[in-house]
N, C-alpha and C. Protein backbone atom coordinates (compact mmCIF):
# COMPACT_ATOMS: atom_id res chain seq x y z
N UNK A 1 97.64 40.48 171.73
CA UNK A 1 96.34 40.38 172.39
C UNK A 1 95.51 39.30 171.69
N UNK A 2 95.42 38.20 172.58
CA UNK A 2 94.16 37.43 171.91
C UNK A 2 92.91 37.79 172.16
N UNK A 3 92.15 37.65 170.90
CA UNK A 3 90.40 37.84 171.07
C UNK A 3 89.81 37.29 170.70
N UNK A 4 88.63 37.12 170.95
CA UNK A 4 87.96 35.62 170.88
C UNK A 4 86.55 36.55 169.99
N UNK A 5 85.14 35.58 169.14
CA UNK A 5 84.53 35.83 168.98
C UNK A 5 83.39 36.40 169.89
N UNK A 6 82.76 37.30 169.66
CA UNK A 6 81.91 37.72 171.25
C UNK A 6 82.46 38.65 171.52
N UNK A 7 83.99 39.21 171.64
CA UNK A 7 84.07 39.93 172.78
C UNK A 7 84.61 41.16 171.78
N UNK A 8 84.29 42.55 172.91
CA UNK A 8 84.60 43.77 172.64
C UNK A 8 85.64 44.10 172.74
N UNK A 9 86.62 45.00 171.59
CA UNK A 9 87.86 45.20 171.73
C UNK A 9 87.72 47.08 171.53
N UNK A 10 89.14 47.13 171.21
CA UNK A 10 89.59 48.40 171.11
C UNK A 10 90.19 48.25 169.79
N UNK A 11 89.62 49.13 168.62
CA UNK A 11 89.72 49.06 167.03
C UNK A 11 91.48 49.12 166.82
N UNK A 12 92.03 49.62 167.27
CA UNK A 12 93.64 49.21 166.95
C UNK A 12 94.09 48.04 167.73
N UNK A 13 93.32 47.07 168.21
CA UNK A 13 94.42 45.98 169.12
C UNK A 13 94.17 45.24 167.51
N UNK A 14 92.99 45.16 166.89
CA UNK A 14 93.06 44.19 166.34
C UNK A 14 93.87 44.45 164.71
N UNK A 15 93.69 46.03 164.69
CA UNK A 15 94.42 46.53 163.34
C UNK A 15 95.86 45.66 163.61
N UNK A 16 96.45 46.45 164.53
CA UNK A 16 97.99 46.60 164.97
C UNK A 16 98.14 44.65 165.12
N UNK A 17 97.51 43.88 165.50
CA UNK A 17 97.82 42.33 165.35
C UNK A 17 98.32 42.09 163.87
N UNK A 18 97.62 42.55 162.87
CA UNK A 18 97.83 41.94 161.75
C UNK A 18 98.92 42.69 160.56
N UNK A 19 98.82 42.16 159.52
CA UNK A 19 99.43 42.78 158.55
C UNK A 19 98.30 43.58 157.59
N UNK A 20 97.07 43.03 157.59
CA UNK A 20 96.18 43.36 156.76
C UNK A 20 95.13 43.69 157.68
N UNK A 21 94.43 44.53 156.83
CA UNK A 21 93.22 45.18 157.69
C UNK A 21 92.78 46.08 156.47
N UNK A 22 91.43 45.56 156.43
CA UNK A 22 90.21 46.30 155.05
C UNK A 22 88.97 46.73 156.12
N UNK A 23 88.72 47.91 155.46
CA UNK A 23 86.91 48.37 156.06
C UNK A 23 86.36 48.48 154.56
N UNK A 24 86.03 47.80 153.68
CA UNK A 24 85.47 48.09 152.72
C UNK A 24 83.92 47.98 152.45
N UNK A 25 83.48 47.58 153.71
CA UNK A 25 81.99 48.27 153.95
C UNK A 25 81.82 49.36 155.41
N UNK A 26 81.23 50.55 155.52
CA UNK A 26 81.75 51.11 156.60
C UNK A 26 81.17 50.17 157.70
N UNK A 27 81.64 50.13 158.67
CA UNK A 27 81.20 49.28 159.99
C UNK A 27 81.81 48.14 159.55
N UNK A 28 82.43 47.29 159.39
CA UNK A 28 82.93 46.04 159.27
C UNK A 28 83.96 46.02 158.69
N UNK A 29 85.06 45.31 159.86
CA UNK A 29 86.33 45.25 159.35
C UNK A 29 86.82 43.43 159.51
N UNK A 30 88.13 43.78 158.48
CA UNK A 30 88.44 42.39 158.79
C UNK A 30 89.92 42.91 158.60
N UNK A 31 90.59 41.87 159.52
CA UNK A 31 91.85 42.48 160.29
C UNK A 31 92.47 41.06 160.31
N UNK A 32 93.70 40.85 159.38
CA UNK A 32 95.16 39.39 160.02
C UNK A 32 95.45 39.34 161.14
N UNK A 33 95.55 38.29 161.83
CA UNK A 33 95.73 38.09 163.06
C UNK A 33 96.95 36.89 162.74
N UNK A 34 98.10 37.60 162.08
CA UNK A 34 99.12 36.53 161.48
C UNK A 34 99.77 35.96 162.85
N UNK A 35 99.49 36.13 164.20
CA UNK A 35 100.06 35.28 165.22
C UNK A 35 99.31 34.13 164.74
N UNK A 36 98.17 34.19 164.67
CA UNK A 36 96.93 32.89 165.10
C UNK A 36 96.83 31.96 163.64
N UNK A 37 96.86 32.69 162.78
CA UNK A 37 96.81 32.27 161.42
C UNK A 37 95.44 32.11 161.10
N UNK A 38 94.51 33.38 161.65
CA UNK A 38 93.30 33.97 161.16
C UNK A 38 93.03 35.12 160.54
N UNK A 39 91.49 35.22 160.44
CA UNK A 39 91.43 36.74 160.32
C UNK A 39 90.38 37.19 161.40
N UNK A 40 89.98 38.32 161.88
CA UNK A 40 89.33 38.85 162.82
C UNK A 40 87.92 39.41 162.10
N UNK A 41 86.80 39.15 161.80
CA UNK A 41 85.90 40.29 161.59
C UNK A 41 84.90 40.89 162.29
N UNK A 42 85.47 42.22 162.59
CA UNK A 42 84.91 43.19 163.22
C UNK A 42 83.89 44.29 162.99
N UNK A 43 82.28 43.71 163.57
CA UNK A 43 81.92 45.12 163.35
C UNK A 43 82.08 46.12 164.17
N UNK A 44 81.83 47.87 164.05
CA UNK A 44 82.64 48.80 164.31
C UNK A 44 81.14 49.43 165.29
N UNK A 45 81.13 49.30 166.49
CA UNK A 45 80.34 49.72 167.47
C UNK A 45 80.18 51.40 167.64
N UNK A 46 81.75 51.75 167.71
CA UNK A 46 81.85 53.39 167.91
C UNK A 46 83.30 53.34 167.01
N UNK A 47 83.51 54.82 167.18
CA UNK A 47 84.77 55.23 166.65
C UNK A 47 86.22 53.98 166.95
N UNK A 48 86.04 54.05 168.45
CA UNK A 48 87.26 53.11 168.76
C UNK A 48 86.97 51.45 169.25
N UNK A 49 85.62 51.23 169.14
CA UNK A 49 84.96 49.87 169.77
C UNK A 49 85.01 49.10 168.51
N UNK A 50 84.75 48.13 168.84
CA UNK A 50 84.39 46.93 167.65
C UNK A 50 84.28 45.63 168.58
N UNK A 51 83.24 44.69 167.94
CA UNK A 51 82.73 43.32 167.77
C UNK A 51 83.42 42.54 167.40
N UNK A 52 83.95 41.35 167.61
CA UNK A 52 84.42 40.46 167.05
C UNK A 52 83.08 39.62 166.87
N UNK A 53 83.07 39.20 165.42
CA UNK A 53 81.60 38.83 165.33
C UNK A 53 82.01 37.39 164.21
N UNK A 54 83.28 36.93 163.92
CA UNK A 54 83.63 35.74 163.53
C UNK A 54 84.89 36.09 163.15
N UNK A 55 85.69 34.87 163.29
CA UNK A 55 87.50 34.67 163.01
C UNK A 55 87.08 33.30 161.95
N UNK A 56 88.03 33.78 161.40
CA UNK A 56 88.18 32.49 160.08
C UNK A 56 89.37 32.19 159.24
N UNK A 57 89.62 31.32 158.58
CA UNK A 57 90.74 31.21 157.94
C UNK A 57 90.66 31.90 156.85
N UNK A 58 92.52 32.03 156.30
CA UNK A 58 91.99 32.90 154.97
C UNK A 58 91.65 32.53 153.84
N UNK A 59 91.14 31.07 153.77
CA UNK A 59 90.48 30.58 152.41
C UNK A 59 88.73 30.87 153.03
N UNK A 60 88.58 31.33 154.07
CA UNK A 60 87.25 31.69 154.22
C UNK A 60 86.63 33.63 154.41
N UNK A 61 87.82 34.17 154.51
CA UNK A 61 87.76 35.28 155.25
C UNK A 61 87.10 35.83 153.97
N UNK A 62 86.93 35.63 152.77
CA UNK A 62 86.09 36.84 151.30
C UNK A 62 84.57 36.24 151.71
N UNK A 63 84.17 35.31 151.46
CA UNK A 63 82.83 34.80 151.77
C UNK A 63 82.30 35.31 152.92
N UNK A 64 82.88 34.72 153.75
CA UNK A 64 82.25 34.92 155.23
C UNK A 64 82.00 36.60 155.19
N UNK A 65 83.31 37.25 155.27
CA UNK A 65 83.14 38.84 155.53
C UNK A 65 81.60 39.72 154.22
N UNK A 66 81.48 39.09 153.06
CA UNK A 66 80.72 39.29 152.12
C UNK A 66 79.48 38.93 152.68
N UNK A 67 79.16 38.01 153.35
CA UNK A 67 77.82 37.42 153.88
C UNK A 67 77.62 38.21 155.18
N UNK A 68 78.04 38.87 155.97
CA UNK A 68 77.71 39.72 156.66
C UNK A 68 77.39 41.07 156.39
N UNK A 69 78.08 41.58 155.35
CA UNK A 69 77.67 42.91 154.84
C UNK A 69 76.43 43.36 154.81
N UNK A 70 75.32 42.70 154.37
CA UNK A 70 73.74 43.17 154.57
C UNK A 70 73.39 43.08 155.72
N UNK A 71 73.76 42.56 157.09
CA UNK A 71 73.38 42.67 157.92
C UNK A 71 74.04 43.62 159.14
N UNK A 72 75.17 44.57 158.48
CA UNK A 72 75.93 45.59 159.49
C UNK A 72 74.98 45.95 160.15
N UNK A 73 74.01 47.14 159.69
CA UNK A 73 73.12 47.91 160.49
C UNK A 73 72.24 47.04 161.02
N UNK A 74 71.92 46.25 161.05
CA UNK A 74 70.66 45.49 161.80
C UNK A 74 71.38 44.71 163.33
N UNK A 75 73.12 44.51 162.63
CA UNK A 75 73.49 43.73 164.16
C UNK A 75 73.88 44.85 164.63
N UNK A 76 74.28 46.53 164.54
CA UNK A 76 74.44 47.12 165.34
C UNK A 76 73.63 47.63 165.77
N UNK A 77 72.47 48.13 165.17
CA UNK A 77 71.17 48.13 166.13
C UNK A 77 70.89 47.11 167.24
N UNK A 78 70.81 46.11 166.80
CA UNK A 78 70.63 44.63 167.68
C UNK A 78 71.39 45.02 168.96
N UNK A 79 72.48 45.23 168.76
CA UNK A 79 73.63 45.40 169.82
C UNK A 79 73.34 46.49 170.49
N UNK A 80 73.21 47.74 170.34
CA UNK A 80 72.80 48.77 170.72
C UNK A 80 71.90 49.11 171.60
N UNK A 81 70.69 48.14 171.02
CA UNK A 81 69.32 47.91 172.00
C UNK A 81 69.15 46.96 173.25
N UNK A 82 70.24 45.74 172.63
CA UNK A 82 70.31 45.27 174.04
C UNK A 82 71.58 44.83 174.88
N UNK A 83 72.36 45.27 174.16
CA UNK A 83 73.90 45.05 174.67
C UNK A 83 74.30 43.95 174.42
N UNK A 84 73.67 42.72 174.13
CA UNK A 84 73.83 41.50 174.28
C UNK A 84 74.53 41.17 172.48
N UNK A 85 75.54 40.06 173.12
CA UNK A 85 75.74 39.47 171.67
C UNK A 85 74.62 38.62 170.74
N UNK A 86 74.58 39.32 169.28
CA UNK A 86 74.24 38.57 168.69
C UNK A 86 73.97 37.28 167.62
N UNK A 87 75.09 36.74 167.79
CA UNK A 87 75.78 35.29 167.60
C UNK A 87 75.23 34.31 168.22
């Protein structure tokens, strides 16, 4: 399954793509997407939903995923209130 930034998935398409997959902040995951030679990071909408809210390489995937962490709860509120992406 390809997925693009923006769009809503189902929390195992993007586990089951990769080899790797961390939630080490709750709500935000980042998931290998070793077809593409990315990584996926996902924040976690509901139990089985998630955000694709940036793909990156893996000399970028510690930074990037680290620089979103303070803002989990504020983009899922964001999202919540108006459905709309906030990217």
């Amino acid at each position: 399954m390809q997925v693009k930034k923006g769009q809503i998935v189902d929390k195992g398409a993007i586990i089951k793509q990769g080899e790797f997959s961390r939630e080490e902040y709750e709500g935000l995951i980042a998931a290998s997407d070793t077809e593409n030679g990315i990584y996926n990071i996902a924040l976690q909408l509901s139990e089985n939903t998630v955000l694709i809210v940036d793909q990156v390489k893996d000399s970028q995937v510690h930074d990037r995923y680290h620089q979103l962490t303070s803002q989990i709860q504020d983009m899922q509120k964001q999202h919540q209130n108006d459905g709309k992406s906030f990217m």
